[in-house]
Every structure is written in C-alpha cells, then in structure tokens.
PDB file of N, CA and C in Angstrom:
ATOM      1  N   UNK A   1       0.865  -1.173   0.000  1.00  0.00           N
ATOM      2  CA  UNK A   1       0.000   0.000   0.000  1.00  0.00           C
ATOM      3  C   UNK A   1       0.905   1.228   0.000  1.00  0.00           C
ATOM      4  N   UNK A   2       1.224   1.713  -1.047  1.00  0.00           N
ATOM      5  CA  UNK A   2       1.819   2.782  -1.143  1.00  0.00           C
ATOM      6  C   UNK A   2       1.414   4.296  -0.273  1.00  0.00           C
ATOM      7  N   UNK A   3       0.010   5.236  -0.640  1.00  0.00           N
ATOM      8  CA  UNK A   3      -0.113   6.652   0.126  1.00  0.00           C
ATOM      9  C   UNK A   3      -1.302   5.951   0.407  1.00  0.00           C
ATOM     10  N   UNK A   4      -2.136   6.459   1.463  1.00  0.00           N
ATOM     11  CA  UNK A   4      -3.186   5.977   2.015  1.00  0.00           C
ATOM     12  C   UNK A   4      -3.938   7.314   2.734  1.00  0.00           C
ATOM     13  N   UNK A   5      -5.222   7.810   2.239  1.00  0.00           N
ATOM     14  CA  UNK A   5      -5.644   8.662   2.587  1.00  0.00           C
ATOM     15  C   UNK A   5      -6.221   8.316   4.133  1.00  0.00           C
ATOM     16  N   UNK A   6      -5.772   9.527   5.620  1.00  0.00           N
ATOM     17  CA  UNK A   6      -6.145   9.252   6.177  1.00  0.00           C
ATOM     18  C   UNK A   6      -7.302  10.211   7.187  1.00  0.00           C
ATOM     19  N   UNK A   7      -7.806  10.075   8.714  1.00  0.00           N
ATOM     20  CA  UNK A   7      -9.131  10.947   8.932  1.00  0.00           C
ATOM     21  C   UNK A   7      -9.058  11.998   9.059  1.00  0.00           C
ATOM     22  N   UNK A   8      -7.778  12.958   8.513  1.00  0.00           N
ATOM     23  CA  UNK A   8      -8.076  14.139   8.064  1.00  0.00           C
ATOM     24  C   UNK A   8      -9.013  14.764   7.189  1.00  0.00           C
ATOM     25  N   UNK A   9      -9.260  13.847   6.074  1.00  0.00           N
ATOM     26  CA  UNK A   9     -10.058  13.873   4.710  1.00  0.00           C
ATOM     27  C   UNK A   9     -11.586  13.525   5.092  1.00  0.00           C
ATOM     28  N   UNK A  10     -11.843  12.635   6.204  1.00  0.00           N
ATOM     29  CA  UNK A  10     -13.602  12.121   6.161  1.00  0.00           C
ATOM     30  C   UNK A  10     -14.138  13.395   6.608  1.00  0.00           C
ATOM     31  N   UNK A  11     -14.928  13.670   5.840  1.00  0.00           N
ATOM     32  CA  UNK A  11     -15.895  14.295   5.597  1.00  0.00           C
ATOM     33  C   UNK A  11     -15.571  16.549   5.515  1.00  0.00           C
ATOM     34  N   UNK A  12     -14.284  16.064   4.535  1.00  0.00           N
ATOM     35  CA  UNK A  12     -13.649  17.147   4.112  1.00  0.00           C
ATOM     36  C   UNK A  12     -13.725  17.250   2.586  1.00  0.00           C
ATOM     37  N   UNK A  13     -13.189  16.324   1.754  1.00  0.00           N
ATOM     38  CA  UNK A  13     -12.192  16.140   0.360  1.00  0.00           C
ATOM     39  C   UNK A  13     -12.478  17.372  -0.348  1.00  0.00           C
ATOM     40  N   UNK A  14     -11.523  17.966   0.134  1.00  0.00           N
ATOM     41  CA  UNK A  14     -11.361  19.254  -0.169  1.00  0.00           C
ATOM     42  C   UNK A  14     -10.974  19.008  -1.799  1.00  0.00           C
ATOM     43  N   UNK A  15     -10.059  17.924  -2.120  1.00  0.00           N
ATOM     44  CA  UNK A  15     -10.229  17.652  -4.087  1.00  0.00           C
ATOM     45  C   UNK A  15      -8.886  17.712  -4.683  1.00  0.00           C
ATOM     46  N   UNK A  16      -8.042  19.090  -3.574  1.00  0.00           N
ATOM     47  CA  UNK A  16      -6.829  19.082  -3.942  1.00  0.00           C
ATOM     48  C   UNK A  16      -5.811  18.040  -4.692  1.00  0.00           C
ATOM     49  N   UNK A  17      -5.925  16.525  -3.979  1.00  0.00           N
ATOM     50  CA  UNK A  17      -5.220  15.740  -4.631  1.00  0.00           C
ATOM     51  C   UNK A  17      -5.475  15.018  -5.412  1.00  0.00           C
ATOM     52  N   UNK A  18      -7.060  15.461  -5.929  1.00  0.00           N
ATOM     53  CA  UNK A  18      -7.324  14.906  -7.131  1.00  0.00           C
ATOM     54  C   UNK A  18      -6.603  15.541  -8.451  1.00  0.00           C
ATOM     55  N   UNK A  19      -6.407  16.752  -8.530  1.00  0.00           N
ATOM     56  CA  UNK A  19      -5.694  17.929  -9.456  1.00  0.00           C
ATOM     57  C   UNK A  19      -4.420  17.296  -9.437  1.00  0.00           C
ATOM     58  N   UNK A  20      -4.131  17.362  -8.379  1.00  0.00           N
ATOM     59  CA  UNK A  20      -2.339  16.785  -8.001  1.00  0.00           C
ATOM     60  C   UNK A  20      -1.736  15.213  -8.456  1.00  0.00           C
ATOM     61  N   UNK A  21      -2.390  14.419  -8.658  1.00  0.00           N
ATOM     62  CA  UNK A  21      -2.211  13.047  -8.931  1.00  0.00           C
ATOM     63  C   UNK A  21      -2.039  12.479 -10.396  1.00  0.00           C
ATOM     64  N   UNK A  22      -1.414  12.428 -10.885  1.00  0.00           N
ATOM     65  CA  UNK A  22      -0.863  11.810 -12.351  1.00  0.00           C
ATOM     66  C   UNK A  22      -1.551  10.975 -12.803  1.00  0.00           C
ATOM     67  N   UNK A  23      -1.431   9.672 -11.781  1.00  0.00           N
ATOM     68  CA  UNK A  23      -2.208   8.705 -11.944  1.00  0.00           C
ATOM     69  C   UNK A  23      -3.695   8.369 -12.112  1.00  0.00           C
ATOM     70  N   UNK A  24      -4.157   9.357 -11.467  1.00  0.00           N
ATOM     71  CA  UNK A  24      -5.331   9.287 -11.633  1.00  0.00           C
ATOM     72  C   UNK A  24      -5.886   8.389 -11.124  1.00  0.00           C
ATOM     73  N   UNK A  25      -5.746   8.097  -9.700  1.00  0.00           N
ATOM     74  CA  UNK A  25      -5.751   6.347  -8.761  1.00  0.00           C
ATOM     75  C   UNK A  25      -6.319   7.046  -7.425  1.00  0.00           C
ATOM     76  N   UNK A  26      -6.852   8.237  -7.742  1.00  0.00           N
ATOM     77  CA  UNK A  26      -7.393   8.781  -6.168  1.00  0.00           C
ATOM     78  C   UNK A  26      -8.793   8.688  -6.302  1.00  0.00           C
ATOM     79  N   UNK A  27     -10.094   7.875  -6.087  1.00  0.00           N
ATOM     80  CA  UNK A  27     -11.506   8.121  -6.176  1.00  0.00           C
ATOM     81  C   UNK A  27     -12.104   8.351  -5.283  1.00  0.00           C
ATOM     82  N   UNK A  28     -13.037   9.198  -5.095  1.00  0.00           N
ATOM     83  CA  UNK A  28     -14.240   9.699  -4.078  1.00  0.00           C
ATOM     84  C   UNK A  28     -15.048   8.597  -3.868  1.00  0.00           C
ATOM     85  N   UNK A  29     -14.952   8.731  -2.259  1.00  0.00           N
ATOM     86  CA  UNK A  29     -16.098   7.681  -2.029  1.00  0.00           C
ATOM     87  C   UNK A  29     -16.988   9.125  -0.883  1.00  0.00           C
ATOM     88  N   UNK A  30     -17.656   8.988  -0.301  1.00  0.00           N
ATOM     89  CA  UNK A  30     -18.675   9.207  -0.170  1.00  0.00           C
ATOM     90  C   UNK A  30     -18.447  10.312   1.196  1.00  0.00           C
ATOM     91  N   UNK A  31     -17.489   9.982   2.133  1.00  0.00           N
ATOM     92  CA  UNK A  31     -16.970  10.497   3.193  1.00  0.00           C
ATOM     93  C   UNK A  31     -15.553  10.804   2.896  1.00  0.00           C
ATOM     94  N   UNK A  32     -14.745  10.075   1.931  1.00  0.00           N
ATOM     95  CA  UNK A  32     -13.277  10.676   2.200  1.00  0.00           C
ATOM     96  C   UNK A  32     -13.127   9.931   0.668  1.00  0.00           C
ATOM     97  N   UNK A  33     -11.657  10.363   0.183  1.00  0.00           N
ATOM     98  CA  UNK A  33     -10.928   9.740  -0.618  1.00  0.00           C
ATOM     99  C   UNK A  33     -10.372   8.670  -0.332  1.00  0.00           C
ATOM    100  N   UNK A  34     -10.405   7.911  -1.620  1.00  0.00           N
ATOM    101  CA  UNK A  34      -9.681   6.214  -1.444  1.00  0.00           C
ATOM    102  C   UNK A  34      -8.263   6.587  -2.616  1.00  0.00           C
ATOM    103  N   UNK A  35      -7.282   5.700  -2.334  1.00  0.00           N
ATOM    104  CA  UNK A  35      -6.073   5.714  -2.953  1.00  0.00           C
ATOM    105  C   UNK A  35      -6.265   3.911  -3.471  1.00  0.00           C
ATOM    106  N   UNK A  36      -6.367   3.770  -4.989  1.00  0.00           N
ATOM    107  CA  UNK A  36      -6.063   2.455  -5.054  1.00  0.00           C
ATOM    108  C   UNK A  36      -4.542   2.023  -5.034  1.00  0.00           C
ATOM    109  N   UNK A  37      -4.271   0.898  -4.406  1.00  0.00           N
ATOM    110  CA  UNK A  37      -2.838   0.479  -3.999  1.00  0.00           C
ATOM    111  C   UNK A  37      -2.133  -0.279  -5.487  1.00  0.00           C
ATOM    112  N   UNK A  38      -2.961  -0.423  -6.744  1.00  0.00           N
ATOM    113  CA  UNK A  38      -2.333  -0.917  -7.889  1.00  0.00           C
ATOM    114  C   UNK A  38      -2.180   0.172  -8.603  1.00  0.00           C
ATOM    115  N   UNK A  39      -2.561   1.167  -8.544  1.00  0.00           N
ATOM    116  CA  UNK A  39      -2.628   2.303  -9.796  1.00  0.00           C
ATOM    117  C   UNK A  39      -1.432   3.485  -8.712  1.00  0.00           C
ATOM    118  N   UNK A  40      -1.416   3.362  -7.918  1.00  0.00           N
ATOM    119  CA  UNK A  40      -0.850   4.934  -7.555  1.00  0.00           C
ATOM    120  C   UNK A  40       0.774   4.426  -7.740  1.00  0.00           C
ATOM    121  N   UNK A  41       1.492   5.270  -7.958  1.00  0.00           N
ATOM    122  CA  UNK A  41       3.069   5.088  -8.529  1.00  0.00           C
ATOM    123  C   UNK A  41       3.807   5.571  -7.519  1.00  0.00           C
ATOM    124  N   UNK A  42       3.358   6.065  -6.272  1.00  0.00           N
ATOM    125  CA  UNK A  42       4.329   6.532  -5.294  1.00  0.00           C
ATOM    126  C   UNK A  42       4.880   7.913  -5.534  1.00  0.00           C
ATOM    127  N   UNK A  43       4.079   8.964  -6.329  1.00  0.00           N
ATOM    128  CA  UNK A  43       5.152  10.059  -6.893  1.00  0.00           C
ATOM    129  C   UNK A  43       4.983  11.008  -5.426  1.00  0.00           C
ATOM    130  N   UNK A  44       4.085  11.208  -4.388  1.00  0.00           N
ATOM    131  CA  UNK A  44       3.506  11.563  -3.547  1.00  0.00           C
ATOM    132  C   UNK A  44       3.161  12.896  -3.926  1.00  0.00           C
ATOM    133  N   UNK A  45       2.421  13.156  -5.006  1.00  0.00           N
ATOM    134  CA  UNK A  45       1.858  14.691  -4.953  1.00  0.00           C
ATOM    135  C   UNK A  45       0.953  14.890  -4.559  1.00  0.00           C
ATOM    136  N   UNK A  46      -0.258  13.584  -4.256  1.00  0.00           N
ATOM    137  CA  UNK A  46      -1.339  13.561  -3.522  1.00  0.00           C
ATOM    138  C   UNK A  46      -1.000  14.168  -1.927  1.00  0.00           C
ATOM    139  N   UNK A  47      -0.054  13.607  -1.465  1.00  0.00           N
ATOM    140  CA  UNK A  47       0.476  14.347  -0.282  1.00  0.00           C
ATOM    141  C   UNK A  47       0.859  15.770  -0.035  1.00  0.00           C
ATOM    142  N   UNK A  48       1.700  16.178  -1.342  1.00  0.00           N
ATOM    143  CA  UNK A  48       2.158  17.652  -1.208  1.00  0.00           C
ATOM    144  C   UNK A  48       0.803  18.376  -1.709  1.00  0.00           C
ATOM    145  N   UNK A  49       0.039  18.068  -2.068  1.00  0.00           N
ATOM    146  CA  UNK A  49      -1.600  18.679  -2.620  1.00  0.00           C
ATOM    147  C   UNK A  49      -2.419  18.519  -1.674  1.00  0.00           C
ATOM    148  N   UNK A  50      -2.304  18.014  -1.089  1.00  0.00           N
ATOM    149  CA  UNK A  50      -3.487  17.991   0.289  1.00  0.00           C
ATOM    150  C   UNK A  50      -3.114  18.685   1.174  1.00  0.00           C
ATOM    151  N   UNK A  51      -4.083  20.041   1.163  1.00  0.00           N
ATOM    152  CA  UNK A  51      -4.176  21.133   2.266  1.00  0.00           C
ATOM    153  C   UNK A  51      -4.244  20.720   3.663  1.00  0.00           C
ATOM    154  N   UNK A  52      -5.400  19.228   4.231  1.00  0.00           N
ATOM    155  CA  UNK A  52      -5.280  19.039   5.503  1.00  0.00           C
ATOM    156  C   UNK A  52      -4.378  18.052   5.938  1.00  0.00           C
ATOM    157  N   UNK A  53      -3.392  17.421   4.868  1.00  0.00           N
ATOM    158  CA  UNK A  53      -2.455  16.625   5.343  1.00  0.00           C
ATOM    159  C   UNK A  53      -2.906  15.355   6.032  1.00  0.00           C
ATOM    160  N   UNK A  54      -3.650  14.714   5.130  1.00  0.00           N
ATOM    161  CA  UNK A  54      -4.408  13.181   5.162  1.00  0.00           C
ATOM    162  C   UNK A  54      -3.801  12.109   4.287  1.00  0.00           C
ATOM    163  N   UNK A  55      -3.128  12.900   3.163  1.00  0.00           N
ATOM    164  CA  UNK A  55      -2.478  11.647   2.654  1.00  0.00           C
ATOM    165  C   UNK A  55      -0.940  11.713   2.949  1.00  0.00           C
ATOM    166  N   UNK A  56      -1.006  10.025   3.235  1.00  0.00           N
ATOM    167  CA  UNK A  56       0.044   9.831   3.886  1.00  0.00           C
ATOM    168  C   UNK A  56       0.844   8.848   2.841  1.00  0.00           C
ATOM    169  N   UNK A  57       1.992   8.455   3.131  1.00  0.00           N
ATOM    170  CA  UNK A  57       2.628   7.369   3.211  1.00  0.00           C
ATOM    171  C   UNK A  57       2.553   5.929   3.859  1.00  0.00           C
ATOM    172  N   UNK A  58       2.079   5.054   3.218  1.00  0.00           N
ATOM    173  CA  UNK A  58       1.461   3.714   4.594  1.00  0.00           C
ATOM    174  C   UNK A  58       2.722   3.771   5.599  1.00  0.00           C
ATOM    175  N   UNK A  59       3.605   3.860   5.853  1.00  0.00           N
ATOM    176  CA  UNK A  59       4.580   3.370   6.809  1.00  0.00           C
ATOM    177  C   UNK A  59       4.928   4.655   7.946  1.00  0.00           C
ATOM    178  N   UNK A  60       3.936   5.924   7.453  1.00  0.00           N
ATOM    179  CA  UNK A  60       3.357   6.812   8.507  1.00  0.00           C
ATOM    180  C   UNK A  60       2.435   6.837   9.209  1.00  0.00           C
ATOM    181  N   UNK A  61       1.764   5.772   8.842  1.00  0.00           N
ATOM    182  CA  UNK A  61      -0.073   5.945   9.395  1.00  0.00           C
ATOM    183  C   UNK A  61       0.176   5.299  10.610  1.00  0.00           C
ATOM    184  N   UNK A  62      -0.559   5.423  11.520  1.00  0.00           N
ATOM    185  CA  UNK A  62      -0.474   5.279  12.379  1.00  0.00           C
ATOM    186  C   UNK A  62      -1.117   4.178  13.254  1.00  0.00           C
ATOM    187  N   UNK A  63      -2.680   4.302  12.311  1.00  0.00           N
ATOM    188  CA  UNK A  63      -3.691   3.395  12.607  1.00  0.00           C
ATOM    189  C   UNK A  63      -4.037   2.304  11.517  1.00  0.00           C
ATOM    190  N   UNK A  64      -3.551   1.087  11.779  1.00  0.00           N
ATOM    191  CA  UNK A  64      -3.899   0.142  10.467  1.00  0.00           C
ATOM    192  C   UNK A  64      -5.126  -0.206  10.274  1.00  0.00           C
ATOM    193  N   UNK A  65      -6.282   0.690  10.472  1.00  0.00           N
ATOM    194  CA  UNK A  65      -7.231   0.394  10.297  1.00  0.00           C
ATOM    195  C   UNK A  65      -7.753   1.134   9.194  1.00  0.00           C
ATOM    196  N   UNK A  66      -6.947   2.126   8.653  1.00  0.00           N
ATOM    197  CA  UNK A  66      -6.760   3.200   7.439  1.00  0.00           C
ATOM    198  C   UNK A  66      -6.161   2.556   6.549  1.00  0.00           C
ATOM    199  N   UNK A  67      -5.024   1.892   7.006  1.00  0.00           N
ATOM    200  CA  UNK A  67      -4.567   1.121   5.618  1.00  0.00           C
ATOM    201  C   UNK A  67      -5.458  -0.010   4.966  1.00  0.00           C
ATOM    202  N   UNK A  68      -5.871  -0.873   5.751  1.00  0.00           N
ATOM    203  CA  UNK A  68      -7.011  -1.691   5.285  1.00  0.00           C
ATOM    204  C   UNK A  68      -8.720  -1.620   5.000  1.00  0.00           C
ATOM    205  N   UNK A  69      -8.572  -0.120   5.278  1.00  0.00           N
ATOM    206  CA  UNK A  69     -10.160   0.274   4.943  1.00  0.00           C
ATOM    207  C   UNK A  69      -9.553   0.831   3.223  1.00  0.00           C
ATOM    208  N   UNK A  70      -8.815   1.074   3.422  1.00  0.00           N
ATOM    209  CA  UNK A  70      -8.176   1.838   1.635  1.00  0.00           C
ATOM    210  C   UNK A  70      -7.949   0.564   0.727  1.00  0.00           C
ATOM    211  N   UNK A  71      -7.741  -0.643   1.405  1.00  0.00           N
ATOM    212  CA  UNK A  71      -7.323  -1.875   0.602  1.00  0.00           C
ATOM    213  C   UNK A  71      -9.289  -2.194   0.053  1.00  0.00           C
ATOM    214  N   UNK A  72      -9.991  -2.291   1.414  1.00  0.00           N
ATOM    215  CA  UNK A  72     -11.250  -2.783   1.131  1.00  0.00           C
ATOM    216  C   UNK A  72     -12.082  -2.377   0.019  1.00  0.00           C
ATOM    217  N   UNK A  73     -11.609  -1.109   0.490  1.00  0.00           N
ATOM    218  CA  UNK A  73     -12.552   0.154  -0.704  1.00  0.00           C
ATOM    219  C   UNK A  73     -12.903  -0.680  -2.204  1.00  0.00           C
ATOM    220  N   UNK A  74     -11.213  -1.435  -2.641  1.00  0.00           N
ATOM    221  CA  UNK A  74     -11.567  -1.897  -3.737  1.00  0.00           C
ATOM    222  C   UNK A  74     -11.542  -2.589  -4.171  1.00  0.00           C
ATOM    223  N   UNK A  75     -11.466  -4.538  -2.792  1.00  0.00           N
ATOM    224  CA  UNK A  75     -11.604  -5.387  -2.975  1.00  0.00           C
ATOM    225  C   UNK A  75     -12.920  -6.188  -1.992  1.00  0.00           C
ATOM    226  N   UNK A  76     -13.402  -4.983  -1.563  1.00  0.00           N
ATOM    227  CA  UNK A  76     -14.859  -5.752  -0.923  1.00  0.00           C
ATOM    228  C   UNK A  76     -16.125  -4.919  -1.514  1.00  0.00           C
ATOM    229  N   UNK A  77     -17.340  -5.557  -1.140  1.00  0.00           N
ATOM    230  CA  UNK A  77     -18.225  -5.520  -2.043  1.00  0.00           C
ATOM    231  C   UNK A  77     -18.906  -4.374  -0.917  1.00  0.00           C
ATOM    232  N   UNK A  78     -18.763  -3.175  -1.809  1.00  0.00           N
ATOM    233  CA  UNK A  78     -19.538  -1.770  -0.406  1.00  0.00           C
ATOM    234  C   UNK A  78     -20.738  -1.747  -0.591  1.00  0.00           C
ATOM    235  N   UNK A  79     -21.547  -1.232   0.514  1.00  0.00           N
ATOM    236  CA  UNK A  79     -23.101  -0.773   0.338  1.00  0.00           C
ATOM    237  C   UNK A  79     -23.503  -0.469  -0.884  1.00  0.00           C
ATOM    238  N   UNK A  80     -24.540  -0.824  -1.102  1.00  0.00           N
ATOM    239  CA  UNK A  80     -25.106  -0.506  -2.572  1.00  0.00           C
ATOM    240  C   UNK A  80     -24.543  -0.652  -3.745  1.00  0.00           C
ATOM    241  N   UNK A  81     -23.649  -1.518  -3.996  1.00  0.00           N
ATOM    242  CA  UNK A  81     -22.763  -2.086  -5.060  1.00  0.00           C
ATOM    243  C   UNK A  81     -23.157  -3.416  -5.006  1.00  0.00           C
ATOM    244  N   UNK A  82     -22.827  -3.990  -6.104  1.00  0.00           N
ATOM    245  CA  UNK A  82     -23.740  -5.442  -6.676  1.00  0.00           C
ATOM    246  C   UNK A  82     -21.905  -6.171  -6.610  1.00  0.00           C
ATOM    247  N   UNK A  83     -20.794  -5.541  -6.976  1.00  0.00           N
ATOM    248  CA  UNK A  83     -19.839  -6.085  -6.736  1.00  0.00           C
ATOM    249  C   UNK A  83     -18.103  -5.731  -6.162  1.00  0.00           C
ATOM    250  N   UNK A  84     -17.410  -6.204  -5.916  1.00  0.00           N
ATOM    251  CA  UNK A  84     -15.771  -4.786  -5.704  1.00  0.00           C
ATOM    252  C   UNK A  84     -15.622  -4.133  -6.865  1.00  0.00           C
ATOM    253  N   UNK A  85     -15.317  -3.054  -6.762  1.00  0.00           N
ATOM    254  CA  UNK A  85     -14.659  -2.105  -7.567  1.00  0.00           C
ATOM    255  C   UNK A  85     -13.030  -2.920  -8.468  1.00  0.00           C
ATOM    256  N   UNK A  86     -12.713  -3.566  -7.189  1.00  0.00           N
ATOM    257  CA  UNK A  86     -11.463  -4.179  -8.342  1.00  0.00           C
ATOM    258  C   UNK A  86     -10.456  -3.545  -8.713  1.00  0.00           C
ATOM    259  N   UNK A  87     -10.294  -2.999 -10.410  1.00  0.00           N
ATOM    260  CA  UNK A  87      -9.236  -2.352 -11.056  1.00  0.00           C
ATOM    261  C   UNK A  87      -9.820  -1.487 -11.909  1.00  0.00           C
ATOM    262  N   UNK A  88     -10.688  -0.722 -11.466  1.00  0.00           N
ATOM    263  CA  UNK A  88     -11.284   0.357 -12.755  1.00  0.00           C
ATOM    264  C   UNK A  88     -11.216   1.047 -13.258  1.00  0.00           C
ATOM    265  N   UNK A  89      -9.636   1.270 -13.527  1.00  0.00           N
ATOM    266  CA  UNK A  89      -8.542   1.868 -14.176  1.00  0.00           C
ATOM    267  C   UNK A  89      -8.676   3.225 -14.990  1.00  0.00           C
ATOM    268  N   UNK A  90      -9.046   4.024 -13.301  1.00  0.00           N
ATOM    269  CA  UNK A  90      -8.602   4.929 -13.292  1.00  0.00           C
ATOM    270  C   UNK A  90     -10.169   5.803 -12.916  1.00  0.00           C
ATOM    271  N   UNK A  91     -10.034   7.034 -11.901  1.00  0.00           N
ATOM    272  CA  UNK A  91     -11.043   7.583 -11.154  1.00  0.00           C
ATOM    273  C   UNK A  91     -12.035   8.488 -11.978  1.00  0.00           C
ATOM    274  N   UNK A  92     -11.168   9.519 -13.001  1.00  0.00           N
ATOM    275  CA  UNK A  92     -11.789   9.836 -13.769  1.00  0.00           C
ATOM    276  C   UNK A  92     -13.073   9.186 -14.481  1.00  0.00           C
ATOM    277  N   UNK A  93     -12.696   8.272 -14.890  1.00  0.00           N
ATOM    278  CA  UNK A  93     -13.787   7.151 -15.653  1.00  0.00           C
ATOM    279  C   UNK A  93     -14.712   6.680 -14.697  1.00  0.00           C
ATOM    280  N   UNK A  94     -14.247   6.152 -13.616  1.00  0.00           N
ATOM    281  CA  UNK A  94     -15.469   5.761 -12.869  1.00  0.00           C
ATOM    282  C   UNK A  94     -16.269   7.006 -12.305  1.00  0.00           C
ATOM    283  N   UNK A  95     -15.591   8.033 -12.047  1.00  0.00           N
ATOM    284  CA  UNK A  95     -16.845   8.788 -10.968  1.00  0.00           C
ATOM    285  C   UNK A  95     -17.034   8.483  -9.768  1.00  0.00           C
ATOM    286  N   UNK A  96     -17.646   9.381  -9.127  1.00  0.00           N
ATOM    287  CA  UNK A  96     -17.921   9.417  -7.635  1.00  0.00           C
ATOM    288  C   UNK A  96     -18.285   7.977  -7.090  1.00  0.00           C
ATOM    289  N   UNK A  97     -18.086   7.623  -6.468  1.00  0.00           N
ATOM    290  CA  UNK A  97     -18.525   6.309  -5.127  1.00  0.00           C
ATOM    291  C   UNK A  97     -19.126   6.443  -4.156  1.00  0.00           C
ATOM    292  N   UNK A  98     -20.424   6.543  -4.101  1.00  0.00           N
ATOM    293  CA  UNK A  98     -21.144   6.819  -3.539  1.00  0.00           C
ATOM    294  C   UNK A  98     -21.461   5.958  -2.278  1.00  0.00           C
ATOM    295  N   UNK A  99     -20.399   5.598  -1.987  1.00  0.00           N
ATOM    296  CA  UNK A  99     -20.207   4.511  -0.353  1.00  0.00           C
ATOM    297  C   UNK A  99     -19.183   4.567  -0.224  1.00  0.00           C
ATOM    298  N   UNK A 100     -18.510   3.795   1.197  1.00  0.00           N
ATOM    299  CA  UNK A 100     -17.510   3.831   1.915  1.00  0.00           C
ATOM    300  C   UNK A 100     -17.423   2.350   2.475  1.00  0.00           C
ATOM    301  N   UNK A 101     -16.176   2.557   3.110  1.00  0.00           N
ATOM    302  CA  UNK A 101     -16.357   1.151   3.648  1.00  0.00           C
ATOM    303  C   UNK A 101     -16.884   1.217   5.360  1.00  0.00           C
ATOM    304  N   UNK A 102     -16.958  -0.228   5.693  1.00  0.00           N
ATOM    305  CA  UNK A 102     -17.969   0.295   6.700  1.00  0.00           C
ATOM    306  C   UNK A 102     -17.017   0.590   7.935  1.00  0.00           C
ATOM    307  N   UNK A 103     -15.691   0.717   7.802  1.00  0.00           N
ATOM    308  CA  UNK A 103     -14.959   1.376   9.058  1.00  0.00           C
ATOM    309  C   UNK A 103     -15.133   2.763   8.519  1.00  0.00           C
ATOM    310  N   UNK A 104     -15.181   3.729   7.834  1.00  0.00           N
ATOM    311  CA  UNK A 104     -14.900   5.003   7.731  1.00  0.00           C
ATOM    312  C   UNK A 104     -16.421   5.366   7.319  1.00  0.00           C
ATOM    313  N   UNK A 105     -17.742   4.467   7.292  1.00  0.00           N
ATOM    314  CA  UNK A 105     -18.869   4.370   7.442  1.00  0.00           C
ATOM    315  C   UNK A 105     -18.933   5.174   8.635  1.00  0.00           C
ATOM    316  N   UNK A 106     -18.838   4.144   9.768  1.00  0.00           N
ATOM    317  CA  UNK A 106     -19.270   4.247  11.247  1.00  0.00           C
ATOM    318  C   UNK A 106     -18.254   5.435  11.706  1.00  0.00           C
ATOM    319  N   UNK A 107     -16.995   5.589  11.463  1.00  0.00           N
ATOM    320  CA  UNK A 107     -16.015   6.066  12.061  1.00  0.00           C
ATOM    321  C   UNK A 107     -16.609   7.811  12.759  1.00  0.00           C
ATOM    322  N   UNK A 108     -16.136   8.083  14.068  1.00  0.00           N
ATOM    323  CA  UNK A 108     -16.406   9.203  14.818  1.00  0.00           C
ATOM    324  C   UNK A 108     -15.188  10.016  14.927  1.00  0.00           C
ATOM    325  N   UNK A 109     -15.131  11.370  14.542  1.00  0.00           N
ATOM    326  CA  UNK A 109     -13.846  11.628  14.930  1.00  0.00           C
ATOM    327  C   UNK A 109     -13.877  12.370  16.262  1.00  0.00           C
TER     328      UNK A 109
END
C-alpha cells in the first residue's frame, strides 16, 4: 500500500489531490478519498496537494485500520454495489462512489 488517505479527509475532500495526482488512482467515495494500492506510482503529490495533510505514506499511518479500509474500498463488495470495484482503471472514468467502507462508514472523529 503505497499513500493511504487518512481521517483528516472524512468528511472534508477538499479535491486538492485529485488535481495533483498523475495517476489518476485517487476516487471519491462518499466520506473521504480512497487511494487504489495498484494504480498509484508513489510520486507523492497527492500528499504535497493535500491542504489538511491526510495523505500519507502507509509506513506513517499510524492506525492500520486506514490502511485496510483503503485496501477494502476496492476489494470488498460496499453498500449498494452489486460487486468490488477491483481495477477500474482509473477515477476519472469511474466517478464518484457513492459509499464507503464500513470502518470510515461508522467512524467518529
């Protein structure tokens, strides 16, 4: 897991590192941004682009419950989806995600 957006972003996404990202591997879900862990290249501009300083580096985070809610995002099957998201190569194309997973569902800050 390369950058991993963390609860700085729920219920902010201010968007910044969507502009900032090359890859195009950052998608909106519903409360915060997801980083897919096959598409992002490590360049970290998602990091230097994010005003509240949520995206991280996995080997900064603190709470592994961020790194594996960012893994889930797009290998488990979220609310109101018929299946995982998978590899849908690339955020632009898919569009907004209109769910979360259910740790950053429930999550209180």
């Amino acid at each position: 897991m390369p950058f991993v957006v963390t609860e700085a972003c729920i219920d902010v996404k201010d968007g910044a590192c969507l502009e900032g990202c090359p890859a195009d591997c950052i998608y909106e879900g519903d409360r915060k941004m997801y980083i897919h862990p096959d598409e992002c290249t490590e360049c970290g501009a998602c990091a230097v682009a994010c005003p509240v300083g949520a995206a991280l580096s996995d080997d900064r985070v603190k709470d592994q419950n961020f790194i594996d809610s960012e893994a889930a995002f797009f290998s488990e099957v979220l609310p109101g989806r018929d299946e995982p998201l998978g590899e849908p190569g690339g955020a632009t194309r898919l569009g907004k995600v209109k769910a979360d997973t259910p740790f950053i569902a429930a999550y209180q800050k």
